[in-house]
Protein backbone atom coordinates (compact mmCIF):
# COMPACT_ATOMS: atom_id res chain seq x y z
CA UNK A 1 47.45 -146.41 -10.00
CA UNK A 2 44.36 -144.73 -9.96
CA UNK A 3 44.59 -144.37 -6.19
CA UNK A 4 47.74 -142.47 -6.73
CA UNK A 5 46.12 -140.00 -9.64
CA UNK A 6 43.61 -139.48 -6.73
CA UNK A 7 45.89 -137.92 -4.64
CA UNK A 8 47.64 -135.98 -6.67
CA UNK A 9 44.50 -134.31 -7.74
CA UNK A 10 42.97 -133.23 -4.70
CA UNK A 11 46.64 -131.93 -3.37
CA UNK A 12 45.97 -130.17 -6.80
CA UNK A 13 42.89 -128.73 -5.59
CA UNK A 14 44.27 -127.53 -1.82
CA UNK A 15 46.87 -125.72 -4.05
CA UNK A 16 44.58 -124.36 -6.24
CA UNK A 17 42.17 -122.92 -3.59
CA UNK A 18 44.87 -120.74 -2.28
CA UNK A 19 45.94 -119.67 -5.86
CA UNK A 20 42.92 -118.60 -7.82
CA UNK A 21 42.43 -115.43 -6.50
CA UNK A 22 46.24 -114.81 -6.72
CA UNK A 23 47.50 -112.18 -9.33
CA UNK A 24 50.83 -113.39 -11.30
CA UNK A 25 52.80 -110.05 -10.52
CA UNK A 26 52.26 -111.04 -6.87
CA UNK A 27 53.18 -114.65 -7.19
CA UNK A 28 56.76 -113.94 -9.14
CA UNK A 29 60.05 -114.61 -7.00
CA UNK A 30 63.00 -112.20 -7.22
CA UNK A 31 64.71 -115.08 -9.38
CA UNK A 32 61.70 -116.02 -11.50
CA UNK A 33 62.85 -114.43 -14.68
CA UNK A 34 66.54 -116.66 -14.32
CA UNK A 35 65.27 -119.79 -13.22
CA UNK A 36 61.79 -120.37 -15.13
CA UNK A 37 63.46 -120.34 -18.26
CA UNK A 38 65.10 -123.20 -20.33
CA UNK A 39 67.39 -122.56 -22.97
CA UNK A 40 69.16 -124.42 -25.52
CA UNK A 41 70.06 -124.44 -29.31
CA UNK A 42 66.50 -124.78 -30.86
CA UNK A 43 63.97 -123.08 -28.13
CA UNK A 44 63.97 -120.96 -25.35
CA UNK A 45 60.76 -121.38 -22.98
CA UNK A 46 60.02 -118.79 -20.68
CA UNK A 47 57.17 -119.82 -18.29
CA UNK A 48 57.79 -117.25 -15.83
CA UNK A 49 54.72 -115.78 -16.15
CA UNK A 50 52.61 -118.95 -15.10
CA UNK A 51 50.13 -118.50 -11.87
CA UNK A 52 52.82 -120.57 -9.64
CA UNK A 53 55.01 -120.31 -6.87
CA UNK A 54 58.64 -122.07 -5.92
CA UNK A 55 56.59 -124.44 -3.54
CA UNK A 56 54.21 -125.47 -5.84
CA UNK A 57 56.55 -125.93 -8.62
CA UNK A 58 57.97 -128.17 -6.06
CA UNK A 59 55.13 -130.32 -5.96
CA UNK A 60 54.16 -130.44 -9.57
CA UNK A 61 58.02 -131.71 -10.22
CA UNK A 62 57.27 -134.85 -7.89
CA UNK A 63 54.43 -135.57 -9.92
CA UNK A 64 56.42 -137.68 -12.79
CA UNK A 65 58.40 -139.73 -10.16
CA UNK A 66 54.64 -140.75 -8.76
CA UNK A 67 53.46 -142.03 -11.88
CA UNK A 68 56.99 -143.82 -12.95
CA UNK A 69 57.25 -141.29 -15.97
CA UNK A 70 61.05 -142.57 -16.68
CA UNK A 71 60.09 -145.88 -17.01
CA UNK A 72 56.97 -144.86 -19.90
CA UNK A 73 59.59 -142.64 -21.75
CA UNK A 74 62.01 -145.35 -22.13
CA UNK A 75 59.33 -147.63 -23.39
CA UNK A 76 57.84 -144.58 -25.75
CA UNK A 77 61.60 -144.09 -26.87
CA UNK A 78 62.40 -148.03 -27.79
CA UNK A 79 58.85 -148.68 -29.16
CA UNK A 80 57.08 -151.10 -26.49
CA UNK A 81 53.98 -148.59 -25.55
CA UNK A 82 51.25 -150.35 -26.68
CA UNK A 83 48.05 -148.96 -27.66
CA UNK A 84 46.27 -150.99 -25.73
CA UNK A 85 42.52 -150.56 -27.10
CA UNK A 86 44.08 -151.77 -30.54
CA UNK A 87 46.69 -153.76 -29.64
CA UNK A 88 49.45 -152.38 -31.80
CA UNK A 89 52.78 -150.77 -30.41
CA UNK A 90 52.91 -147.23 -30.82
CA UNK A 91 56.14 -146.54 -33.54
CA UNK A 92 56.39 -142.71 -34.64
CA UNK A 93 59.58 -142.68 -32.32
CA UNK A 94 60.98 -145.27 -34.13
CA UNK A 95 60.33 -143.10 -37.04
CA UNK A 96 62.88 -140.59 -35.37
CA UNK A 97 65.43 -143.29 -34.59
CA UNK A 98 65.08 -145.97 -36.76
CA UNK A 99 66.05 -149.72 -35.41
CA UNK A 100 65.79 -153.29 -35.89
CA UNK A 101 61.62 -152.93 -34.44
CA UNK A 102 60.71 -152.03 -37.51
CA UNK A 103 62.08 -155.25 -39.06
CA UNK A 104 63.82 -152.68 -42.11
CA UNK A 105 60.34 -151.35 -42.94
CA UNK A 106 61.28 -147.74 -42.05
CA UNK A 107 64.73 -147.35 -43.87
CA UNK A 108 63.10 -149.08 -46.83
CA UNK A 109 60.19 -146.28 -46.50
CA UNK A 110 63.27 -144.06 -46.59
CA UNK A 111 64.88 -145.30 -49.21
CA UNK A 112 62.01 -144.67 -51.68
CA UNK A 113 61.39 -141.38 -50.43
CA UNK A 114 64.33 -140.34 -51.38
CA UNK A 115 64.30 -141.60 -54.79
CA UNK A 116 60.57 -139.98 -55.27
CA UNK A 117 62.28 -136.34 -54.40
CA UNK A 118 65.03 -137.01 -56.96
CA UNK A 119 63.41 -138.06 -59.35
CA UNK A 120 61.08 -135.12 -59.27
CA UNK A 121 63.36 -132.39 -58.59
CA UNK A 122 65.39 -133.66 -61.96
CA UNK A 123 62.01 -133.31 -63.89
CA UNK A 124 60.29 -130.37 -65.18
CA UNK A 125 57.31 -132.19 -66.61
CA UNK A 126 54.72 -132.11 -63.45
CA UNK A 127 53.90 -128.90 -62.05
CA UNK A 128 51.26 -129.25 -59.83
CA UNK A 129 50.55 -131.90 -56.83
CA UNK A 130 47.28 -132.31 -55.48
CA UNK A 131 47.04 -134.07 -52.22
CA UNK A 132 44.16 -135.58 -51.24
CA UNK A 133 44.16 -136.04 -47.48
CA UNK A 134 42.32 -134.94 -43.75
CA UNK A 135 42.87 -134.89 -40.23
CA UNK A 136 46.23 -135.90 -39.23
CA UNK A 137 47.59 -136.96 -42.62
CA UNK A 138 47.13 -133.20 -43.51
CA UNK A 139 47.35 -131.22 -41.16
CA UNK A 140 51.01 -131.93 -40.55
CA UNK A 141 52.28 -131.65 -44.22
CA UNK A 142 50.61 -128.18 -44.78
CA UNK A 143 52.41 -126.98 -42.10
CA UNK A 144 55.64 -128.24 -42.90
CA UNK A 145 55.14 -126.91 -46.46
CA UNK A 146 53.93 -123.42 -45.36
CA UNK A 147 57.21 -123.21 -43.26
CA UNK A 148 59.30 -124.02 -45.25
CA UNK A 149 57.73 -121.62 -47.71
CA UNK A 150 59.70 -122.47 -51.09
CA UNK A 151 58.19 -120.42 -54.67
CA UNK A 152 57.99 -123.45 -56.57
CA UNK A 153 58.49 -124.83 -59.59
CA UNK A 154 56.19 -127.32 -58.54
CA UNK A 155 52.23 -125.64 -57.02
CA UNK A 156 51.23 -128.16 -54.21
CA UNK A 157 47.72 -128.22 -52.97
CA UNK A 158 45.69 -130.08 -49.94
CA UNK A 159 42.42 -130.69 -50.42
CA UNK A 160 39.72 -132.65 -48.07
CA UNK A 161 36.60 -130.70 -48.18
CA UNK A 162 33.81 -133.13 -48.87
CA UNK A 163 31.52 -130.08 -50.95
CA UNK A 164 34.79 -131.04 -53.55
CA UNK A 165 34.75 -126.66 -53.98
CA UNK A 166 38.59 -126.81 -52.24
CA UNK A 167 39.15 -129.65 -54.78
CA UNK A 168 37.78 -127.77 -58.13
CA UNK A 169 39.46 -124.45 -57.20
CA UNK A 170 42.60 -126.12 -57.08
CA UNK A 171 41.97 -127.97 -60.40
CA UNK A 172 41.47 -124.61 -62.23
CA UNK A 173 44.77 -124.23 -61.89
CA UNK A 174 45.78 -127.48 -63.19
CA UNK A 175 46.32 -129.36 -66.47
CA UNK A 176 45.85 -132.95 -66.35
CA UNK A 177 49.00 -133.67 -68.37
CA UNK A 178 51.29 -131.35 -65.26
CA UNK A 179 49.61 -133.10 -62.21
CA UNK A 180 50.11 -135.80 -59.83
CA UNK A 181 48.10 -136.76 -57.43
CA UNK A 182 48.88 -137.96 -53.79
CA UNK A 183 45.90 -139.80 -52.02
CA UNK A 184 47.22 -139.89 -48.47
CA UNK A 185 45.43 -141.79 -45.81
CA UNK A 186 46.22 -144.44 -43.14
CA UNK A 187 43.07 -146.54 -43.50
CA UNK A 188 42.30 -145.67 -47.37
CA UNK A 189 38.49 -145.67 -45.82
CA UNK A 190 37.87 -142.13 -45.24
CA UNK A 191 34.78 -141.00 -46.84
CA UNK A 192 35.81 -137.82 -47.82
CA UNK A 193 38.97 -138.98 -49.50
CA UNK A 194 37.15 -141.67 -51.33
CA UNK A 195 34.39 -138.74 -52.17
CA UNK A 196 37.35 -136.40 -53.70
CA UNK A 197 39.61 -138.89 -55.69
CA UNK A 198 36.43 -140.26 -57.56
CA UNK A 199 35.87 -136.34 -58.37
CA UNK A 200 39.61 -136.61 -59.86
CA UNK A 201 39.76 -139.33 -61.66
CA UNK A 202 36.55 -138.62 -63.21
CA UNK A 203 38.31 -135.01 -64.20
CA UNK A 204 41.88 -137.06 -65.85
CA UNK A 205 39.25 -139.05 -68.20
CA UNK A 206 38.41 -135.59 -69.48
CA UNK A 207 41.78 -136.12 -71.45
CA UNK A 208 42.11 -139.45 -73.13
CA UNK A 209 45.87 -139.53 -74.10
CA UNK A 210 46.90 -139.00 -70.50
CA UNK A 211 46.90 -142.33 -67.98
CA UNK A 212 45.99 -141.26 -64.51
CA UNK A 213 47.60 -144.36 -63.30
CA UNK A 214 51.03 -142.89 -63.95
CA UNK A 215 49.96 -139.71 -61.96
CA UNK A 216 48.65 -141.03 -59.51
CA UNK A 217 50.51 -141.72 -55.59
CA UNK A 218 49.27 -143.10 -52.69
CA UNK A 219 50.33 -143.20 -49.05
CA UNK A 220 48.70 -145.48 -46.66
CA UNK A 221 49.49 -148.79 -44.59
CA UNK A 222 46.93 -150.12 -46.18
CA UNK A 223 48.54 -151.32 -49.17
CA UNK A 224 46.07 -153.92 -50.74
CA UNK A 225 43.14 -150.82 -50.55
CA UNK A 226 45.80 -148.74 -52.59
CA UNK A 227 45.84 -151.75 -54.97
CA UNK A 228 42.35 -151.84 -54.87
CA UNK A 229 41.80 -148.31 -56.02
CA UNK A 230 44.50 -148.17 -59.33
CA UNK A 231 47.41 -147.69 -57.72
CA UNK A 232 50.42 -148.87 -58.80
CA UNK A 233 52.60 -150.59 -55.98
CA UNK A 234 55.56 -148.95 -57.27
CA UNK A 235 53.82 -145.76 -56.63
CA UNK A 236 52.72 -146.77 -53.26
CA UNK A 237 54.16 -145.54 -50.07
CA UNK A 238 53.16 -147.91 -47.47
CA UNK A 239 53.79 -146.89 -43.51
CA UNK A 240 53.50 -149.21 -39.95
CA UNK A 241 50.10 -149.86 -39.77
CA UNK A 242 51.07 -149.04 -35.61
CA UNK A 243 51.30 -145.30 -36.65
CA UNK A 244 48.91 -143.60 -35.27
CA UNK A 245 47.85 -140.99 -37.91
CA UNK A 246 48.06 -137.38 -35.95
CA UNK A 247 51.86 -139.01 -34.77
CA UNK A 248 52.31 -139.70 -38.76
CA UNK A 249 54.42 -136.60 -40.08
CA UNK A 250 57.60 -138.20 -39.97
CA UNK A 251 56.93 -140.99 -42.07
CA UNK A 252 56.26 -141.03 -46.06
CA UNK A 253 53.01 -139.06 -44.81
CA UNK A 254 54.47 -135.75 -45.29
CA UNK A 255 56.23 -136.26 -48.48
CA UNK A 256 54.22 -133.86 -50.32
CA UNK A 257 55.97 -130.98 -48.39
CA UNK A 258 58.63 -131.43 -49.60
CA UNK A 259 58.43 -131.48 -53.33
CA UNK A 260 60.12 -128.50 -53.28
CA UNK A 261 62.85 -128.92 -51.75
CA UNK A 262 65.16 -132.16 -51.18
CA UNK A 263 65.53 -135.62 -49.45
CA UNK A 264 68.17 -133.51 -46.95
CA UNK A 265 65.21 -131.40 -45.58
CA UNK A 266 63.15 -134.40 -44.90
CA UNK A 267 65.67 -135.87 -42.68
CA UNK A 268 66.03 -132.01 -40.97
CA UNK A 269 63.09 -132.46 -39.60
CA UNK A 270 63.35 -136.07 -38.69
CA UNK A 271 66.37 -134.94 -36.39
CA UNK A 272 65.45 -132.15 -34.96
CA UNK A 273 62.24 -134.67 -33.53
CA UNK A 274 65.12 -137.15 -32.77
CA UNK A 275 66.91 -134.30 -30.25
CA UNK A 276 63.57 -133.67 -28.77
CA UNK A 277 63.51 -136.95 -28.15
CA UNK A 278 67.02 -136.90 -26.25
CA UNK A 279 66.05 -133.57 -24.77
CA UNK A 280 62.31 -135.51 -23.38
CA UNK A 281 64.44 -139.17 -21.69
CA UNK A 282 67.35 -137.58 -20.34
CA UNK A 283 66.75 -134.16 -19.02
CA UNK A 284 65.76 -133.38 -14.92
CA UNK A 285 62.22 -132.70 -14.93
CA UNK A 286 63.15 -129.17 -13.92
CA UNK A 287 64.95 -128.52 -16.80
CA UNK A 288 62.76 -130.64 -19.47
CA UNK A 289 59.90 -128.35 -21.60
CA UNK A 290 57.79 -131.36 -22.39
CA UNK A 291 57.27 -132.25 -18.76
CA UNK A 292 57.06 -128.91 -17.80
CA UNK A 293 54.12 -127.70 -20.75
CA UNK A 294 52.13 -131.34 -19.23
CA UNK A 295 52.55 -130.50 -15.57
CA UNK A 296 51.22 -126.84 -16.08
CA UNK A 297 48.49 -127.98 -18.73
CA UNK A 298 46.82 -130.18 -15.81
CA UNK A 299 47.57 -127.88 -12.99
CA UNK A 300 45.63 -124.95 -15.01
CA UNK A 301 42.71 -127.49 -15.82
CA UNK A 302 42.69 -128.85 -12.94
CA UNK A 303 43.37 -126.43 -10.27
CA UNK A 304 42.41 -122.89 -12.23
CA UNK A 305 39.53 -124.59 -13.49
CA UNK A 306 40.90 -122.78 -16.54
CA UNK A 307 39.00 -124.89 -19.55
CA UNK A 308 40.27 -123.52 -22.70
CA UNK A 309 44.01 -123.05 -24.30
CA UNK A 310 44.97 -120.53 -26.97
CA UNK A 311 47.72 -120.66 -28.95
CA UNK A 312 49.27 -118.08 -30.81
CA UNK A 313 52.25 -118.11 -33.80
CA UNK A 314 54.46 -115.09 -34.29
CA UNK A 315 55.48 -115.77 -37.94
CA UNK A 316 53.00 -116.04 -40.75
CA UNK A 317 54.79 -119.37 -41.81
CA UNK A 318 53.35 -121.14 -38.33
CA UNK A 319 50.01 -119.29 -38.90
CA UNK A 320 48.79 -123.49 -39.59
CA UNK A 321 50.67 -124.78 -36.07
CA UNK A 322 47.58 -124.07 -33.97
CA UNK A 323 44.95 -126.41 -35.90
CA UNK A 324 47.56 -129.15 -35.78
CA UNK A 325 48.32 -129.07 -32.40
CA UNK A 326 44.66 -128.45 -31.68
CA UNK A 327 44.08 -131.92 -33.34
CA UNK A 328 47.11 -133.65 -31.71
CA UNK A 329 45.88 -132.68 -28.13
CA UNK A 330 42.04 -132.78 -28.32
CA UNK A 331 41.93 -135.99 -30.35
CA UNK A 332 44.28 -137.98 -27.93
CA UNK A 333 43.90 -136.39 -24.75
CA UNK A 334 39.78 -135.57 -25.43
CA UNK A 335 38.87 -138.40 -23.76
CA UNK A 336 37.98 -139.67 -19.80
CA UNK A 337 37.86 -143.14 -19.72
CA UNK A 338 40.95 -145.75 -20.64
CA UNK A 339 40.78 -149.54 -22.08
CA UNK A 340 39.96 -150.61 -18.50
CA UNK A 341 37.34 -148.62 -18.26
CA UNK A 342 38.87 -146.30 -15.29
CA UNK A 343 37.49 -143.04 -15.26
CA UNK A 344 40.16 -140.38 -15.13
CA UNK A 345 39.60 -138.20 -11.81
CA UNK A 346 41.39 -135.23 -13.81
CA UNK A 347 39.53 -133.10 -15.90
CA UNK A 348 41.19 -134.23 -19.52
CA UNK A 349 42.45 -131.95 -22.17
CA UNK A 350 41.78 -128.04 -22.47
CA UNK A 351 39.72 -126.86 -25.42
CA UNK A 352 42.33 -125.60 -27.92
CA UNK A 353 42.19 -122.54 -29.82
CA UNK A 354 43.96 -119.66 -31.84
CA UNK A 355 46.14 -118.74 -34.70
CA UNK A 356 48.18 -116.44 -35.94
CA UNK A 357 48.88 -113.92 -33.41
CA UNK A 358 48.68 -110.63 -35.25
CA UNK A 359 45.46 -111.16 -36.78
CA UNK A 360 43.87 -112.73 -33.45
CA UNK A 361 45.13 -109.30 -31.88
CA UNK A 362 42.11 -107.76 -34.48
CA UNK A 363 39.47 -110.31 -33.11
CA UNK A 364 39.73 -112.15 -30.49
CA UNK A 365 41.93 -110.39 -27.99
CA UNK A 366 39.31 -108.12 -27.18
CA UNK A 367 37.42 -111.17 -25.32
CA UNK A 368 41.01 -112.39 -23.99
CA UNK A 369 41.57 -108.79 -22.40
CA UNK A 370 38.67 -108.12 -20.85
CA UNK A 371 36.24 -110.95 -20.64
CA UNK A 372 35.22 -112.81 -18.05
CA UNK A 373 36.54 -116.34 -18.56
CA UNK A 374 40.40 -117.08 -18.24
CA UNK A 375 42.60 -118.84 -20.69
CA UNK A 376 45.94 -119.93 -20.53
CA UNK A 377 47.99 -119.68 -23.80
CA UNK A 378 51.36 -120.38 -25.35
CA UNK A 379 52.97 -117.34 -27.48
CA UNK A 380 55.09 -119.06 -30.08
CA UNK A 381 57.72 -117.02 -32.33
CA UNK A 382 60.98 -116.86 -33.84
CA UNK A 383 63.86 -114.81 -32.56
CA UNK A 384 65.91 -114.52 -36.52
CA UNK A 385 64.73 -114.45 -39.81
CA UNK A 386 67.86 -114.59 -42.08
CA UNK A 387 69.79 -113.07 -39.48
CA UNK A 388 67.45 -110.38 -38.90
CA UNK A 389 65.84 -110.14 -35.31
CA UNK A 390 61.97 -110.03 -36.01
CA UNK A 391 59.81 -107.04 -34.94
CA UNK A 392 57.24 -109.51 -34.37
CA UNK A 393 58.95 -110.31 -30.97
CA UNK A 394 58.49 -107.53 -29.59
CA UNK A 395 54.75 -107.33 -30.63
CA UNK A 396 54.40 -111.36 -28.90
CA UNK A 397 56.28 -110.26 -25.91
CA UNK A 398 54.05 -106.84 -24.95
CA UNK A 399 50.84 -109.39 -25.97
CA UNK A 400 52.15 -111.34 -23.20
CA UNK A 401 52.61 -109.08 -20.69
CA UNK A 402 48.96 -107.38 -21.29
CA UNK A 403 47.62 -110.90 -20.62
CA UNK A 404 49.08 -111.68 -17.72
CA UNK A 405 50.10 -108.34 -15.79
CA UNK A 406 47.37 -106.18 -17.33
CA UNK A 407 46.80 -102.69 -16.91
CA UNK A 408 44.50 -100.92 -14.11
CA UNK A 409 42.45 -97.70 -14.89
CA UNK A 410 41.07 -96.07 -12.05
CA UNK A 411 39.56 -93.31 -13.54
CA UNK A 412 38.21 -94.95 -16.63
CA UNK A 413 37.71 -98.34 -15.46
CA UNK A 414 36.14 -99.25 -19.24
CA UNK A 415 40.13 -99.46 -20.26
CA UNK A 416 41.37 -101.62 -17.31
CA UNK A 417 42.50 -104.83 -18.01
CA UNK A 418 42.77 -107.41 -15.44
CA UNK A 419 45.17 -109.72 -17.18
CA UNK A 420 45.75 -112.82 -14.95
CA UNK A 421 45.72 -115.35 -17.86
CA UNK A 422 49.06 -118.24 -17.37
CA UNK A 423 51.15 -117.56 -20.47
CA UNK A 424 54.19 -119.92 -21.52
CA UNK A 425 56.55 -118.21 -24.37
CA UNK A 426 58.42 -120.39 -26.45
CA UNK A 427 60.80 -118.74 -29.02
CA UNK A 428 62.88 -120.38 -31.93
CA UNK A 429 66.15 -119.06 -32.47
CA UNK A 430 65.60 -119.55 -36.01
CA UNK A 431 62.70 -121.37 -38.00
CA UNK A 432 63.65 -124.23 -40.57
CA UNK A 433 62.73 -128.18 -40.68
CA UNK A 434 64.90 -128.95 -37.81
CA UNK A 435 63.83 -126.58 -35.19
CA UNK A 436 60.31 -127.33 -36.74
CA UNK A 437 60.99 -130.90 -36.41
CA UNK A 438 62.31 -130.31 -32.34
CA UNK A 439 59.14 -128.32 -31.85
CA UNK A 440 56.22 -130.66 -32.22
CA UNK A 441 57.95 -133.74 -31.42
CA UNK A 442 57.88 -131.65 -28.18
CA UNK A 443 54.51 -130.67 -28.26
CA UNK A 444 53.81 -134.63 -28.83
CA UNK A 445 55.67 -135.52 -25.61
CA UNK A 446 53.93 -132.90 -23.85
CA UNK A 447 50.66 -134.82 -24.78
CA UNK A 448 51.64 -137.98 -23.89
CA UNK A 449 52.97 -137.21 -20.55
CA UNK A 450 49.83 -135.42 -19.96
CA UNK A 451 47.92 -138.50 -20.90
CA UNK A 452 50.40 -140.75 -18.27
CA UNK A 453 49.06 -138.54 -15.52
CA UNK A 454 45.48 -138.10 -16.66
CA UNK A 455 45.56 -142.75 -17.36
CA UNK A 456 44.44 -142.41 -20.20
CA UNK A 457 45.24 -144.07 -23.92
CA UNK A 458 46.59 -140.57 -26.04
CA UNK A 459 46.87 -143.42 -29.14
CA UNK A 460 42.93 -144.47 -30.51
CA UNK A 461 40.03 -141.97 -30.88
CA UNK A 462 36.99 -144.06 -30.59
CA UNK A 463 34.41 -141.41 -30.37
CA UNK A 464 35.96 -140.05 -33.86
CA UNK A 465 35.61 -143.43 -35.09
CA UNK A 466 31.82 -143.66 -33.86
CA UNK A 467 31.24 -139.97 -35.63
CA UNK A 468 32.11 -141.52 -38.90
CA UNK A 469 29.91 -145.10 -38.15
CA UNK A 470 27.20 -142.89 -37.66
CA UNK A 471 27.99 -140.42 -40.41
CA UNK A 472 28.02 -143.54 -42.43
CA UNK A 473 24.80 -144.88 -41.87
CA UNK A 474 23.36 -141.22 -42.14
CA UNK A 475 24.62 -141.12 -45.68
CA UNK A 476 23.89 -144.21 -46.75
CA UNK A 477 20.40 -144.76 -45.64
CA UNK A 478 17.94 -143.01 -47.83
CA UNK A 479 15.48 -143.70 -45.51
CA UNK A 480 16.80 -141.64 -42.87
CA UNK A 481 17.68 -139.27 -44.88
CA UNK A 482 14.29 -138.40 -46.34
CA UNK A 483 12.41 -138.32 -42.11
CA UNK A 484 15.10 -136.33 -41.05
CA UNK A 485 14.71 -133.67 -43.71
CA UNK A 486 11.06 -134.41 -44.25
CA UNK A 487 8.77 -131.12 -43.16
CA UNK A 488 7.46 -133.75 -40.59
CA UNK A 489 10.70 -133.52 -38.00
CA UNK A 490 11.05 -129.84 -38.78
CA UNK A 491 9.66 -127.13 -36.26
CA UNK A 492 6.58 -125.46 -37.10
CA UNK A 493 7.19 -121.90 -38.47
C-alpha cells in the first residue's frame, strides 16, 4: 500500500510544480462557481476558490478509489476499524447509529441520560455545574453549550487549568449546597483532573451538612476508578472504553451541555452526525464534502507546501469550533509513522489555527494579507439567525475574496495585497444541535479519510501519552525538580 501512497504523492508533486506560481483568478473555469459547490439541507460548501483546475480535480477524485476508501467507510460505518496500536475497535459511529456491536451498552448509556436531564430540568435545587474535564472530553461540550447558548437557570462551568485559578473563579460563584459536580474523563488518570477535584472536594468539606457524594457525577469508561474516587455508581456514566476521547461528544461525554435544555436536543445532535454519516458512505466523491475537505487538505500540504490551516467562525456561538477541531486534526493526524512502523511519504497534518473571524480580522489578518507565508483556511458561518439573514455573511464572504483574489496597488504598492491563499466556505443554513451535530461529524470524516491516504492510525496519540509519562516523572521526582531549577543548570546572567 505504501507503494501506491508513493505514487500518488509524487504525481502530487508534478501537479504542484506547475501550480504554485499560479494565481486562483487565473485558475477558475467559466463554470467554477456552479460546479465547485455542494449543497444540501444543513451546509453549503463552496470551494471554488481553491488553487485547482478541472484536470487536477480529476486526479485528486481517483485518489479514494486507489486507496479502497469505500471499503474503510463501510467498516468505519458498522464499527470493525480497529485501532490497531491498542487493539480496540473504533465505536463513536456506533454512537450515531446504535446496533447490536455495542452489546446494549449504548442505548442503556441513553437511557440514563435521559433520566439525568429530567430529573434536573424538574428541579430547582442545583444551580450551578462545574465540570471538571480537558482535551477532548471538553473541548466538545463547551462548544455544544456555547451554541446552543441557553440563559440558564442552571450556570455551567469547564474547568481544567492545573494553576486551579479557572477552578476558584468559578467557585466564587457557587454555593456548595446549589452545585454538582461532573468529573469527566475517559481514563480517570489525568493529572490535572485528579489535581482539580481534590481542590473541590476539599472546598464541599468547608460545609459539613452538605454530602459531596450526592453532588458529585462522573463520566468515564473507567468505572471501577470512578468507584475508587467516591462516586456513586448510580451517578456514574460509564462509555465504550473503544471511544477514543476527541471522537467522544456523542456519548454521555457531553451531557453537561445540555443541562439546559432537554434529552430531545441531545439526540439533535446525535442525528444530524448520523446524516453526515449517510452523506460520507453513499455520496460520489465529487459530490461528498468530507472527501473533498481530505483531498484538498493533502494536496495543499503536499503540493503548495502550504504548512499551516486557519480556521475562522462567523457567529460568536462557534467562536470555540476552531480549538476543537484544532485538537481533532493535530492530535490524530500529527503523526508520521503507523503501528507497522511505515513512514508516511506525505507530509501529515497542517498546523491548525484561528478563531472567531471578526476579532482575528483586528489581529491576525494583517499577517494573512500581506505576509510572506501562505495559508489555506476554511470560512465557516451561518446563513439565518431566527429567520434573519446575518450581516456577518457578507463580512466572511469579502474576507474571502481579499484572501484569495487580493487587491493590486500600483502606485502605492504598501496597500497591495497579493491574496493567493486556498479558501473553502462552508455555510449553515441555520445553526442548532443538528446542523452542529452534521458539521463535525463531517469534519471527523474529513480526518479520517485524510489519515487513509496519509497510512496512518487517526485513533491513539502516543507522543501525548509520552508528554504526560514524562510530565509525570518531572512532577513527581523531587530530585529532578530541585537540578533543574537549581542556579547550577541556569545560564549565567
Amino acid at each position: 500500500m505504501n507503494d501506491i501512497r508513493k505514487n500518488i504523492q509524487k504525481k502530487l508533486l508534478t501537479f504542484g510544480k506547475n501550480f504554485k506560481n499560479k494565481h486562483i483568478s487565473d485558475l477558475l473555469g467559466p463554470n467554477s462557481f456552479k460546479e465547485n459547490i455542494i449543497e444540501n439541507d444543513f451546509l453549503t460548501f463552496d470551494y471554488s476558490k481553491q488553487r485547482i483546475n478541472e484536470d487536477l480535480l480529476n486526479f485528486l477524485l481517483e485518489i479514494p478509489d486507489l486507496i479502497n476508501l469505500r471499503e474503510s467507510l463501510n467498516s468505519l460505518f458498522n464499527g470493525t476499524v480497529r485501532n490497531l496500536s491498542e487493539d480496540k475497535y473504533i465505536s463513536h459511529t456506533l454512537y450515531r447509529n446504535a446496533s447490536s456491536k455495542d452489546n446494549g451498552h449504548i442505548s442503556a448509556e441513553r437511557k440514563k441520560i435521559k433520566s439525568f436531564l429530567a430529573e434536573m430540568g424538574s428541579s430547582s435545587k442545583f444551580k450551578n455545574l462545574i465540570c471538571l474535564s480537558i482535551g477532548g472530553s471538553r473541548l466538545g461540550p463547551e462548544l455544544i453549550y456555547e451554541v446552543q447558548n441557553v440563559q440558564g437557570p442552571k450556570n455551567v462551568y469547564f474547568c481544567s487549568s492545573n494553576d486551579l485559578l479557572e477552578l476558584e473563579d468559578a467557585l466564587r460563584n457557587c454555593h456548595q449546597s446549589e452545585t454538582i459536580v461532573f468529573v469527566s474523563s475517559k481514563s480517570f488518570e489525568t493529572t490535572e483532573i485528579l489535581k482539580n477535584f481534590k481542590y473541590i472536594k476539599a472546598w464541599f468539606s468547608k460545609i459539613s451538612d452538605v454530602n459531596f457524594e450526592n453532588h458529585l457525577y462522573g463520566i468515564s469508561a473507567n468505572a471501577k476508578a470512578m468507584t475508587d474516587l467516591g462516586i456513586k455508581k448510580s451517578h456514574q456514566f460509564v462509555i465504550l472504553d473503544s471511544l477514543v476521547g476527541r471522537f467522544s461528544i456523542w456519548s454521555s461525554i457531553s451531557l453537561p451541555a445540555f443541562i439546559n435544555t432537554d434529552y430531545d436536543s441531545y439526540l439533535q445532535l446525535i442525528e444530524g452526525a448520523r446524516i453526515a454519516d449517510d452523506h460520507t458512505e453513499n455520496n460520489p466523491w465529487q459530490s461528498n464534502i468530507s472527501v473533498l475537505m481530505a483531498l484538498l487538505s493533502i494536496w495543499n500540504r503536499n503540493s503548495l507546501d502550504i504548512n499551516n490551516h486557519g480556521i475562522f467562525t462567523y457567529d460568536f456561538r462557534l467562536r470555540s469550533m476552531t480549538k476543537y477541531i484544532a485538537q481533532l486534526s493535530m492530535e490524530s493526524n500529527g503523526k508520521s509513522v503507523n503501528f507497522s512502523s511505515s513512514m508516511s511519504p506525505f507530509l501529515t497534518t497542517q498546523l491548525i489555527w484561528g478563531g472567531y473571524g471578526i476579532e482575528n480580522q483586528h489581529s491576525t489578518f494583517q499577517w494573512l494579507m500581506q505576509g510572506k507565508t501562505e495559508t489555506s483556511c476554511d470560512f465557516i458561518g451561518v446563513k439565518k439567525k431566527a429567520g434573519i439573514f446575518c450581516d456577518s455573511n457578507a463580512i466572511l464572504l469579502s474576507q474571502v475574496l481579499a484572501m484569495t483574489y487580493g487587491r493590486e496597488d500600483k502606485e502605492r504598492p504598501y496597500k497591495s495585497v497579493f491574496g493567493n491563499n486556498p479558501c473553502s466556505i462552508l455555510q449553515l443554513e441555520y445553526l442548532d444541535p443538528r446542523s452542529l451535530g452534521f458539521l463535525l461529524a463531517i469534519y471527523e470524516h474529513k480526518i479520517f479519510i485524510e489519515a487513509l491516504i496519509l497510512g496512518i492510525d487517526p485513533f491513539d496519540q502516543w507522543g501525548v501519552q509520552l508528554g504526560k509519562e514524562l510530565s509525570s516523572i518531572a512532577i513527581n521526582n523531587k530530585e529532578f525538580l530541585k537540578l533543574y531549577f537549581s542556579k547550577k543548570v541556569l545560564p549565567e546572567d
